[in-house]
C-alpha atoms as a PDB file:
ATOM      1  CA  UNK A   1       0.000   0.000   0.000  1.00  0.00           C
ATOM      2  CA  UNK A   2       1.656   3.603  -1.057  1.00  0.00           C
ATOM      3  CA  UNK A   3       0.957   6.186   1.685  1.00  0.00           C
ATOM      4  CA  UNK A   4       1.222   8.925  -0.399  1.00  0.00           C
ATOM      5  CA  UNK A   5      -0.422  11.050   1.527  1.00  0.00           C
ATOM      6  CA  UNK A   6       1.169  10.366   4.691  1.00  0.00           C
ATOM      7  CA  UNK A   7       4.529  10.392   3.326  1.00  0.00           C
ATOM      8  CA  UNK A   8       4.125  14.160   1.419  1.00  0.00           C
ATOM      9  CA  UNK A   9       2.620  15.305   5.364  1.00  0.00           C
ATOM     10  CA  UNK A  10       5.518  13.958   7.492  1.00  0.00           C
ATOM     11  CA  UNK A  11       8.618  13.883   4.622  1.00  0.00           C
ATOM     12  CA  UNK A  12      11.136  12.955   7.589  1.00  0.00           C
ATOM     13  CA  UNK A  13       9.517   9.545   7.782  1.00  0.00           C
ATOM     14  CA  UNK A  14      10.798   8.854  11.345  1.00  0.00           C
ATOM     15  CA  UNK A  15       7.685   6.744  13.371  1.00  0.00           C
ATOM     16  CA  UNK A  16       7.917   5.050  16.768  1.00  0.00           C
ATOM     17  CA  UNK A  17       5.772   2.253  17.430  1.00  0.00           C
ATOM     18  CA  UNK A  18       4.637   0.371  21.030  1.00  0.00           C
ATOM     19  CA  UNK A  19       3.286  -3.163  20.774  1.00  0.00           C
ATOM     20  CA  UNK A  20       5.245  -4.034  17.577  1.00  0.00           C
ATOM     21  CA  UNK A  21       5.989  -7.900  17.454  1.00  0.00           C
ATOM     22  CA  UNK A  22       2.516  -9.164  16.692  1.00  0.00           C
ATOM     23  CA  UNK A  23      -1.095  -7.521  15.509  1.00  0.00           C
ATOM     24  CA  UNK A  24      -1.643  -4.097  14.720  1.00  0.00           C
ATOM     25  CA  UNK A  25       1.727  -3.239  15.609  1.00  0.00           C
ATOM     26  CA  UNK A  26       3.435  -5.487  13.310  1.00  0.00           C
ATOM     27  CA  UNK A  27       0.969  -4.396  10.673  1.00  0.00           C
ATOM     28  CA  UNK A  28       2.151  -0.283  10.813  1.00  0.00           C
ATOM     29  CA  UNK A  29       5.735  -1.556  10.903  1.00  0.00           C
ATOM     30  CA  UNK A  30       5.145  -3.274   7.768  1.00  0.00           C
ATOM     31  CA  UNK A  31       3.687  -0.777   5.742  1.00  0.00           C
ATOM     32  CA  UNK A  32       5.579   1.727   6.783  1.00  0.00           C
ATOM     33  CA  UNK A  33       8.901  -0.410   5.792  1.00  0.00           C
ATOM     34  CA  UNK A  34       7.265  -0.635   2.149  1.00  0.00           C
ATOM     35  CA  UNK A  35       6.986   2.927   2.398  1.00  0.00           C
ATOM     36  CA  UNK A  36      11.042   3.744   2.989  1.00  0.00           C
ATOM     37  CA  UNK A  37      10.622   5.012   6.730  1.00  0.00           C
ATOM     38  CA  UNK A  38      12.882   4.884   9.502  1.00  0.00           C
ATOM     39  CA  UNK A  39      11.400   2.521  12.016  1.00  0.00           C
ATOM     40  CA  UNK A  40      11.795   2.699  15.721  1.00  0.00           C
ATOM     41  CA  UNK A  41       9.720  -0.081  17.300  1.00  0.00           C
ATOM     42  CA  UNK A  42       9.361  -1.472  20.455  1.00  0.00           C
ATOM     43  CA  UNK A  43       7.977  -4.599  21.878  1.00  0.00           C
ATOM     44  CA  UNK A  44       8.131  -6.221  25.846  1.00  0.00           C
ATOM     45  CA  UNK A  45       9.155  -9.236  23.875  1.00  0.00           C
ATOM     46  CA  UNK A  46      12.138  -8.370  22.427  1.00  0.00           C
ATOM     47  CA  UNK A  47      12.988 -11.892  21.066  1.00  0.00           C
ATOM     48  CA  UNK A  48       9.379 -11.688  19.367  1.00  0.00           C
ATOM     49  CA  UNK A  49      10.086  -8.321  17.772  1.00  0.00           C
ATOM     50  CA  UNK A  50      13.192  -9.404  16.331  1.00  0.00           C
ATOM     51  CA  UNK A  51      11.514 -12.310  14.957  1.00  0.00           C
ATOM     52  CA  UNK A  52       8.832  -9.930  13.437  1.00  0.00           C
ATOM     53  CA  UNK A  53      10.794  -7.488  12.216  1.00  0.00           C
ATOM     54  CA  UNK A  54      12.323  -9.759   9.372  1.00  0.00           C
ATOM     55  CA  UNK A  55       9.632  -9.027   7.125  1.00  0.00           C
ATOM     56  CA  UNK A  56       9.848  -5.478   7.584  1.00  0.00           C
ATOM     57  CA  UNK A  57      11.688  -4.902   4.420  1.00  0.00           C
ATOM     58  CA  UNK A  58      12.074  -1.571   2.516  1.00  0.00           C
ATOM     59  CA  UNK A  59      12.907   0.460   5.760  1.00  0.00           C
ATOM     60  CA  UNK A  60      15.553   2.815   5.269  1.00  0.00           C
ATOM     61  CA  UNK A  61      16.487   2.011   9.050  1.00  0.00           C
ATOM     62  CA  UNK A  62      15.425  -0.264  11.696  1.00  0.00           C
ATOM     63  CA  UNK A  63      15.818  -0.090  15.343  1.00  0.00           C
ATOM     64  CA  UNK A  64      14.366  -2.788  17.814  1.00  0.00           C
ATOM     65  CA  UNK A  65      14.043  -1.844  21.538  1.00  0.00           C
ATOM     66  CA  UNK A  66      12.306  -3.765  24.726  1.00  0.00           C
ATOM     67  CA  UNK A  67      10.152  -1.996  26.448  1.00  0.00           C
ATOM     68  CA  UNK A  68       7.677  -2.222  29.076  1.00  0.00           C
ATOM     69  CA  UNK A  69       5.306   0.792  28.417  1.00  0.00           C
ATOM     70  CA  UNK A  70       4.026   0.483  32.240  1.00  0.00           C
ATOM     71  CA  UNK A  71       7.552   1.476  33.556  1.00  0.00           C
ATOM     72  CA  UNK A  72       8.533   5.292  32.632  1.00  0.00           C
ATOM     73  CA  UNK A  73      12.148   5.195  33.938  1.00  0.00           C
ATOM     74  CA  UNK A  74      12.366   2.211  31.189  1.00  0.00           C
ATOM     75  CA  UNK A  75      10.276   4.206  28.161  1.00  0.00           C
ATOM     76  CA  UNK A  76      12.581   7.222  29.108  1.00  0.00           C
ATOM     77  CA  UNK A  77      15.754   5.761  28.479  1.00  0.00           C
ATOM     78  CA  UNK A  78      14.031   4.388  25.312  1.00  0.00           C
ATOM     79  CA  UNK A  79      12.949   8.154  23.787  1.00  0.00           C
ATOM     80  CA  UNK A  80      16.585   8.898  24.890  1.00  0.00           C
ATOM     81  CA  UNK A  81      17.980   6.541  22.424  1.00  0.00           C
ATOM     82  CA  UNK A  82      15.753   7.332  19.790  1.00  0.00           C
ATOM     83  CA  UNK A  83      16.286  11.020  20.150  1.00  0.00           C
ATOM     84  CA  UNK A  84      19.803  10.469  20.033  1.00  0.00           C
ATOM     85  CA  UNK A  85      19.329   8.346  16.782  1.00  0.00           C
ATOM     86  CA  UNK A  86      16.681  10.385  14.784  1.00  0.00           C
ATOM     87  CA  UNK A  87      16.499  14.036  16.749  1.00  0.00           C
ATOM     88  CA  UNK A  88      12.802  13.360  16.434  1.00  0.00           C
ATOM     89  CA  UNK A  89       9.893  11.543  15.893  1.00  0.00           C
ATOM     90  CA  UNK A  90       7.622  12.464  12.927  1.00  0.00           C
ATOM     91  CA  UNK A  91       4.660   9.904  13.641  1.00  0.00           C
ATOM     92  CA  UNK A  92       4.137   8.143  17.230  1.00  0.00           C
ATOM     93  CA  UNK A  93       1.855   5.561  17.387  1.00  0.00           C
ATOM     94  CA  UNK A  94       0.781   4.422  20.507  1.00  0.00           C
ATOM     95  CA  UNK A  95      -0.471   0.612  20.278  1.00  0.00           C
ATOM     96  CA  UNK A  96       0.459  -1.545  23.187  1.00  0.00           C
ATOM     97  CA  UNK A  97      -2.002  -2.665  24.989  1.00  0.00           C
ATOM     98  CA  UNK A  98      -3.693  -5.538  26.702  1.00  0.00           C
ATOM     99  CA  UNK A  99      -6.767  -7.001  26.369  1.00  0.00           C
ATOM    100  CA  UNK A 100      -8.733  -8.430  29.439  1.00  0.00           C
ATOM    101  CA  UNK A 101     -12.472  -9.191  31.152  1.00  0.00           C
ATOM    102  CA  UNK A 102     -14.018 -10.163  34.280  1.00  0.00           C
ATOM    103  CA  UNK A 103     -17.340  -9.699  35.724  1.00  0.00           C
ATOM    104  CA  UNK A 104     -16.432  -6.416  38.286  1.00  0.00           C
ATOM    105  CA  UNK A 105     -16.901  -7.711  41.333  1.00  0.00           C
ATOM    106  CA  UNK A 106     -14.548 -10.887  40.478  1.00  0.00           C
ATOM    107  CA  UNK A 107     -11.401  -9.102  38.991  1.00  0.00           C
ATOM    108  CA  UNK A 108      -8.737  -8.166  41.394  1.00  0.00           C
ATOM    109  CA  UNK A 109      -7.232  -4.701  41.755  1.00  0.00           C
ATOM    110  CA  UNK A 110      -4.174  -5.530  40.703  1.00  0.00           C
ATOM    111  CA  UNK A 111      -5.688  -6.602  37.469  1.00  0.00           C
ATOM    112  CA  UNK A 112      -6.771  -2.774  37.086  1.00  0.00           C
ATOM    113  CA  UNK A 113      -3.669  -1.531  38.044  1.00  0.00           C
ATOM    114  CA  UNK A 114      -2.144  -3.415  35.096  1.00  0.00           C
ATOM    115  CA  UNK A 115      -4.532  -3.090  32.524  1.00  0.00           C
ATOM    116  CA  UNK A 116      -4.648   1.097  33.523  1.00  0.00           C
ATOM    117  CA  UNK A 117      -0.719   0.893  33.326  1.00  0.00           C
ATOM    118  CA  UNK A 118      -0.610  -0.822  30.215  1.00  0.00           C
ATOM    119  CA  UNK A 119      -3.357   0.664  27.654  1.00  0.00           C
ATOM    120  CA  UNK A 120      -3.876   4.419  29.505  1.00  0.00           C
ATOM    121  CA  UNK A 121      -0.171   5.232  30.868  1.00  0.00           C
ATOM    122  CA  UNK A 122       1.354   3.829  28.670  1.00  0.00           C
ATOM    123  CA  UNK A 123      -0.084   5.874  25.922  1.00  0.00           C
ATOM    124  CA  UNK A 124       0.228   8.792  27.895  1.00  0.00           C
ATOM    125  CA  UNK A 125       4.338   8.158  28.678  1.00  0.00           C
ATOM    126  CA  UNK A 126       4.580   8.101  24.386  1.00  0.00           C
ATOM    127  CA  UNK A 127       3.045  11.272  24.490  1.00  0.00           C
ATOM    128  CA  UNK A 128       5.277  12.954  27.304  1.00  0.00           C
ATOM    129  CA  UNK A 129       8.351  11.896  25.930  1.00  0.00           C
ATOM    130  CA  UNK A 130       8.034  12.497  21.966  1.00  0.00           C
ATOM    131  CA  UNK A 131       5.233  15.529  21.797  1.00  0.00           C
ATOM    132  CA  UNK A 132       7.577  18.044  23.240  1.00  0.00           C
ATOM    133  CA  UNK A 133      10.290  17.660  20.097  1.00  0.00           C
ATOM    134  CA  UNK A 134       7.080  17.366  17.627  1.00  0.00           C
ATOM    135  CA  UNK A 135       5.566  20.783  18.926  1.00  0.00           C
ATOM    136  CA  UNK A 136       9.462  22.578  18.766  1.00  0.00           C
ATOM    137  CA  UNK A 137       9.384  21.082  15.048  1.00  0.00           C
ATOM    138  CA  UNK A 138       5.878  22.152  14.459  1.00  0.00           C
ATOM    139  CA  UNK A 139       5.015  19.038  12.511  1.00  0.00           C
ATOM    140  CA  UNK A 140       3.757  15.384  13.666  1.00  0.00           C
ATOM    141  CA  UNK A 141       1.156  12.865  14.042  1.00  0.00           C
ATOM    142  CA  UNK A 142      -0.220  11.201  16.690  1.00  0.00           C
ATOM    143  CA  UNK A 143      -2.046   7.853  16.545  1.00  0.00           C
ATOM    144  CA  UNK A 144      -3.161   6.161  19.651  1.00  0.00           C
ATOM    145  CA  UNK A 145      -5.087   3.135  19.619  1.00  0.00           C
ATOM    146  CA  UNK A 146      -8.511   3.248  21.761  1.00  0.00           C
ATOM    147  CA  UNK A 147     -11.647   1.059  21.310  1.00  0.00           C
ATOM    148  CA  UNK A 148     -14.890   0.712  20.382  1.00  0.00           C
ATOM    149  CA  UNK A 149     -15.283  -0.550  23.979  1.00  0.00           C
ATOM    150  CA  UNK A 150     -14.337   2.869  25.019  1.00  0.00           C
ATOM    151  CA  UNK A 151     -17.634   3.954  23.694  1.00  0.00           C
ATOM    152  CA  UNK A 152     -19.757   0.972  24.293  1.00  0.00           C
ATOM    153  CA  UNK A 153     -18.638  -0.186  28.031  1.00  0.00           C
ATOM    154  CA  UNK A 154     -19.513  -3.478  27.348  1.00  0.00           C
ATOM    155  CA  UNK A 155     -20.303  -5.644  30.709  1.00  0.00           C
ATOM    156  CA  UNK A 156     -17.620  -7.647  32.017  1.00  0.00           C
ATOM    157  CA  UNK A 157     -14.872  -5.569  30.625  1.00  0.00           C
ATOM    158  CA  UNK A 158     -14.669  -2.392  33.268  1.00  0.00           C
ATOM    159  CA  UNK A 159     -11.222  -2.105  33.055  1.00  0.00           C
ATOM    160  CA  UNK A 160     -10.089  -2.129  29.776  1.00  0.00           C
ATOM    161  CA  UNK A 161     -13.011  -0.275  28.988  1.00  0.00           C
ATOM    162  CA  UNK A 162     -12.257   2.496  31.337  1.00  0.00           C
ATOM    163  CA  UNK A 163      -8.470   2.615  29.688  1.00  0.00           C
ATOM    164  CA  UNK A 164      -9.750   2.928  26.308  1.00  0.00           C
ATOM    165  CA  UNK A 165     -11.922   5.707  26.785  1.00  0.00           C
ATOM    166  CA  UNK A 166      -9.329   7.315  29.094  1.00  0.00           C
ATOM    167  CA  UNK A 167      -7.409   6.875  25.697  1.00  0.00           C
ATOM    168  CA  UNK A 168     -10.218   8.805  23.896  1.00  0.00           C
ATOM    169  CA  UNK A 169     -10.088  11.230  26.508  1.00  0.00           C
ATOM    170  CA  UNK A 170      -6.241  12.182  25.686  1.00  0.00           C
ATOM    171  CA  UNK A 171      -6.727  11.869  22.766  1.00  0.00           C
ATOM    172  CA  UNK A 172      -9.131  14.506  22.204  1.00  0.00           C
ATOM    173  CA  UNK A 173      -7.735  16.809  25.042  1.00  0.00           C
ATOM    174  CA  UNK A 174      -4.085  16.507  22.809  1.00  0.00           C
ATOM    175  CA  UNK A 175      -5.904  17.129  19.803  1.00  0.00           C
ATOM    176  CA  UNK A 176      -7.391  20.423  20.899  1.00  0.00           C
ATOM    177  CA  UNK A 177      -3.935  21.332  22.510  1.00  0.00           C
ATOM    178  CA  UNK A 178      -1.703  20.912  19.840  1.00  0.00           C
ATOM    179  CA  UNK A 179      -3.763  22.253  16.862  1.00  0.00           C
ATOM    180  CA  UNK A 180      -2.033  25.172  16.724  1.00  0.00           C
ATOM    181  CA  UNK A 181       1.681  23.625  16.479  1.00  0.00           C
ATOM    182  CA  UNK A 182       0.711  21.715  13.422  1.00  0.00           C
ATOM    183  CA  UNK A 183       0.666  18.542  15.364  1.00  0.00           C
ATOM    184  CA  UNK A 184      -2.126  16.026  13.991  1.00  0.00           C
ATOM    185  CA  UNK A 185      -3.366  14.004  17.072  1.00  0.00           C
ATOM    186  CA  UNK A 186      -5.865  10.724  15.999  1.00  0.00           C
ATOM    187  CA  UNK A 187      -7.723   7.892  18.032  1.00  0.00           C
ATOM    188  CA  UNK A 188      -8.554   4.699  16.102  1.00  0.00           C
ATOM    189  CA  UNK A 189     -11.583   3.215  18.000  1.00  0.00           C
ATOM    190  CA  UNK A 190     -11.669  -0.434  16.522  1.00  0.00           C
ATOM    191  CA  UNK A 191     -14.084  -3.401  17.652  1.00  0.00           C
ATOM    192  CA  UNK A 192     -12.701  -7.052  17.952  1.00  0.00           C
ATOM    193  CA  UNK A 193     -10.135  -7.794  15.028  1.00  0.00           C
ATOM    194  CA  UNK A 194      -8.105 -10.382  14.163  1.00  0.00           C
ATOM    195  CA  UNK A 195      -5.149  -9.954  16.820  1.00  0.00           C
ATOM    196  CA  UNK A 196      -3.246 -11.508  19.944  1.00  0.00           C
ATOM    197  CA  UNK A 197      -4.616  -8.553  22.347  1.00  0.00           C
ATOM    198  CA  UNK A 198      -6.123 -11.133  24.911  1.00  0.00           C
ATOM    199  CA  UNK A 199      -2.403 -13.087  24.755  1.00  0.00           C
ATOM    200  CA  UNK A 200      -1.504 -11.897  28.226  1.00  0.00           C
ATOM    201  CA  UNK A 201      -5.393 -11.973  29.472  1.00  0.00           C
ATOM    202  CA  UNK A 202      -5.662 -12.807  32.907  1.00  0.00           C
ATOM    203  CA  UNK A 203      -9.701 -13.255  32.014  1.00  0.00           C
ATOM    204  CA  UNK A 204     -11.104 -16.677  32.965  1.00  0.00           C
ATOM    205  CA  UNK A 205     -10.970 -19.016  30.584  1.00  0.00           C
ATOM    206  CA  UNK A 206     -15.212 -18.694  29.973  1.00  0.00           C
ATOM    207  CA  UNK A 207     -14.255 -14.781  28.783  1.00  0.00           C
ATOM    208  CA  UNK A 208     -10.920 -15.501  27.118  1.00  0.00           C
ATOM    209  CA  UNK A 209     -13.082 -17.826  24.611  1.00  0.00           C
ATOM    210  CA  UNK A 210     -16.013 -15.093  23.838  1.00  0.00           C
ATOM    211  CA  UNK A 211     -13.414 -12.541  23.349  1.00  0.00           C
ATOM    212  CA  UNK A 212     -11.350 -14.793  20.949  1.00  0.00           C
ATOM    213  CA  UNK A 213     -14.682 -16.433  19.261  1.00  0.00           C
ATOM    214  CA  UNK A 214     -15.035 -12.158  18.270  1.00  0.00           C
ATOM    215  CA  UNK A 215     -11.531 -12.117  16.748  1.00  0.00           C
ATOM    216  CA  UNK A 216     -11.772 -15.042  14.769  1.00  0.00           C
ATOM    217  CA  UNK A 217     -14.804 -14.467  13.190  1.00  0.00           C
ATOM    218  CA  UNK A 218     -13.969 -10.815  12.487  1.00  0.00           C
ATOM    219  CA  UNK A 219     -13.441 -10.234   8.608  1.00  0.00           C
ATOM    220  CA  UNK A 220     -10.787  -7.316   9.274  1.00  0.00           C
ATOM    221  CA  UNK A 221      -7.402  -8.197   9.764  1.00  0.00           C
ATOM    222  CA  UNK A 222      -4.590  -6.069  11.462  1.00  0.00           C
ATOM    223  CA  UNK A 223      -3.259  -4.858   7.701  1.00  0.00           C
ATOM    224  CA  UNK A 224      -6.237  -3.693   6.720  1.00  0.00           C
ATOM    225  CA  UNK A 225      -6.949  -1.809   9.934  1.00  0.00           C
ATOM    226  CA  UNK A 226      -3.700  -0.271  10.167  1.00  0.00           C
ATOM    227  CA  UNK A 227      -3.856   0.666   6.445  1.00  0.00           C
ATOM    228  CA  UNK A 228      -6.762   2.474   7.238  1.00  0.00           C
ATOM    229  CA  UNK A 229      -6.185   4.077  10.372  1.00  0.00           C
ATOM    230  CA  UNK A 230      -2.607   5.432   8.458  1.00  0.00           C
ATOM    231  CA  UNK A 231      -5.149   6.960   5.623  1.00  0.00           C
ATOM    232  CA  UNK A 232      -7.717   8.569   7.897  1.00  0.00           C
ATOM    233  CA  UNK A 233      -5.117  10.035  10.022  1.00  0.00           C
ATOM    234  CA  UNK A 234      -3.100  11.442   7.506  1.00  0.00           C
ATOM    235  CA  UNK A 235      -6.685  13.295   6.037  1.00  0.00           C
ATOM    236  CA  UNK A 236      -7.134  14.930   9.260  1.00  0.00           C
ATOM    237  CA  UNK A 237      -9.543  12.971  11.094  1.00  0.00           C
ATOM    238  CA  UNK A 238      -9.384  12.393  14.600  1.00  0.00           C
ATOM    239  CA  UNK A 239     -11.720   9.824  15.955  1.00  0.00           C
ATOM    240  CA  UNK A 240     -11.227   6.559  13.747  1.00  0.00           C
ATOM    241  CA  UNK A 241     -13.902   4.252  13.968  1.00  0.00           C
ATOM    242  CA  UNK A 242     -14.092   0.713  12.019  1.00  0.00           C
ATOM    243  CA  UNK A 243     -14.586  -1.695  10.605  1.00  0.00           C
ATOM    244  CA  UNK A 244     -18.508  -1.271   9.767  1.00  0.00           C
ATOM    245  CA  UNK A 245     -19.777  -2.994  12.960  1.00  0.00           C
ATOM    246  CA  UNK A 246     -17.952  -0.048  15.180  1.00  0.00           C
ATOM    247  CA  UNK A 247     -19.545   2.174  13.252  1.00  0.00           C
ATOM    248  CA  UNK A 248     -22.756   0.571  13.775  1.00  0.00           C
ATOM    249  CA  UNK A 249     -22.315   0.111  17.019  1.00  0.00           C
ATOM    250  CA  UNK A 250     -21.384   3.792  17.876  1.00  0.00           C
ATOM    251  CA  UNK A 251     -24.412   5.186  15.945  1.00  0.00           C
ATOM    252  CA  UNK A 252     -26.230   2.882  17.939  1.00  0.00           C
ATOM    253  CA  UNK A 253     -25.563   4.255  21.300  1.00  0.00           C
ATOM    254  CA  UNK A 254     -25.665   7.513  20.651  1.00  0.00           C
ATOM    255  CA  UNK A 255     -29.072   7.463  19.066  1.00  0.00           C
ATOM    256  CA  UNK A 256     -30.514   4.307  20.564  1.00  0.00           C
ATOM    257  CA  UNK A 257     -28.843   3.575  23.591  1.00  0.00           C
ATOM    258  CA  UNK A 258     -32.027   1.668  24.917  1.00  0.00           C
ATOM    259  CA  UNK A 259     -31.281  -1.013  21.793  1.00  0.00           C
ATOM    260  CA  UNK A 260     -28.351  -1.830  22.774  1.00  0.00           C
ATOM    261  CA  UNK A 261     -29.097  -1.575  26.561  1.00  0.00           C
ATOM    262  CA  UNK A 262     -31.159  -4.690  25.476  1.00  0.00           C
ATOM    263  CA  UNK A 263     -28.226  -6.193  23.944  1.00  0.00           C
ATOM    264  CA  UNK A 264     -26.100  -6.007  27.139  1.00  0.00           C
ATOM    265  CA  UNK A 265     -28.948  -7.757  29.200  1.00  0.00           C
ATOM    266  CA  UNK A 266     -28.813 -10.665  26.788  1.00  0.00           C
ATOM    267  CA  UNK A 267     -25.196 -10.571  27.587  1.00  0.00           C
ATOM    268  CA  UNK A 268     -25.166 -10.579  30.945  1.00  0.00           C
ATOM    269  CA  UNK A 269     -27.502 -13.451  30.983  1.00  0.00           C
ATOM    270  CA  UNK A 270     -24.768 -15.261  29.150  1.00  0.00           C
ATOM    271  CA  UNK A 271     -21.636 -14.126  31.303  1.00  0.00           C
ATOM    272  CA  UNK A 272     -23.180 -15.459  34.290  1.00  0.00           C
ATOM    273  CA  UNK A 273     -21.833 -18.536  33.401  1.00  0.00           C
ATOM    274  CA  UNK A 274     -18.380 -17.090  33.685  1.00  0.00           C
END
């Protein structure tokens, strides 16, 4: 896929990814490759990434770095070496993130502290450390990765749903912010896609099955998603919602919130076998 459009906005072609060995990650690293950039990506699994990143051909350079996005100390040193490397990023997307479900009043507070950590701070430590050099440059994009479940707040999944629309929440606050220093800030708001988000799930196994029963019946794949998200973001638009079941979904509770207030009974009839 050519990213014309993308490429003639952001002509240094430096990106930083999170989340990069597997899924959507993987996906933006790839196309972006094809597209000549310079590719700074970063994975927990380091041994995973590197295993990944052989198909990333056509990148005019590759760096691989571990990184646990819950630990700033760690993503600090990170932006440190890719500062040092590339003086700045031009496009930061912000995709780590784990994917996770329990019924509220049988998932443990440490499972919110991770899950908060993860898919909310995490996001927000990409933003403190590479913004400030895409403001001074006056140029830059922004792409963190919400979810439709930050809209929908779909029983049994309180935490990650609170992260993801604490996601949207940056999101839109940065957007407003930065406007004015030419800095393009974007929230992709996808529903269940083919992907290894529920890898690290510490759901039982009754919730880790729905979840992946969604993803493997889902006809969008990570390549197609990211392709898209890369499009719309480079047009201009902020809140990135798809595939066509997203969409539905968030027409459908902001006009008919009752409908799908029904749905989530039905649901909950079914969880409480979980």
């Amino acid at each position: 896929m050519e990213l014309t459009q993308l490429n003639r906005l952001l002509p240094g072609k430096r990106a930083f990814i999170t989340g990069g060995a597997s899924g959507l990650g993987a996906a933006f690293a790839q196309l972006l490759a094809k597209n000549g950039w310079i590719l700074h990506v970063a994975d927990i699994n380091r041994e995973a990434l590197e295993a990944t990143s052989s198909a990333w051909t056509g990148a005019a350079e590759l760096h691989l770095y571990a990184l646990d996005v819950r630990d700033n100390a760690q993503y600090q040193a990170v932006a440190q070496d890719v500062l040092a490397t590339s003086e700045c990023v031009d496009l930061l997307i912000n995709n780590a993130g784990v994917g996770d479900g329990a019924l509220f009043h049988n998932y443990e507070v440490a499972h919110w502290e991770r899950v908060i950590a993860i898919n909310l701070l995490g996001t927000m430590y990409g933003c403190h450390h590479f913004v400030p050099g895409m403001r001074q440059q006056q140029n830059g994009l922004v792409i963190n990765i919400g979810s439709a479940a930050g809209f929908l707040n779909v029983p049994g999944m309180s935490a990650y749903n609170v992260s993801k629309a604490g996601v949207h929440s940056l999101s839109e606050t940065l957007y407003h912010e930065l406007k004015s220093s030419r800095v393009h800030v974007s929230v992709a708001m996808p529903s269940f896609f083919q992907s290894n988000v529920m890898q690290q799930s510490t759901s039982s196994a009754g919730f880790k099955k729905f979840a992946e029963k969604q993803m493997k019946y889902s006809k969008t794949n990570a390549t197609e998603l990211a392709g898209i998200i890369l499009q719309k973001s480079a047009q201009g638009q902020f809140r990135i919602v798809h595939p066509q079941d997203a969409r539905r979904n968030f027409f459908l509770k902001k006009w008919f919130p009752k409908r799908v207030e029904k749905q989530f009974e039905k649901m909950m009839a079914r969880f409480k076998q979980f």
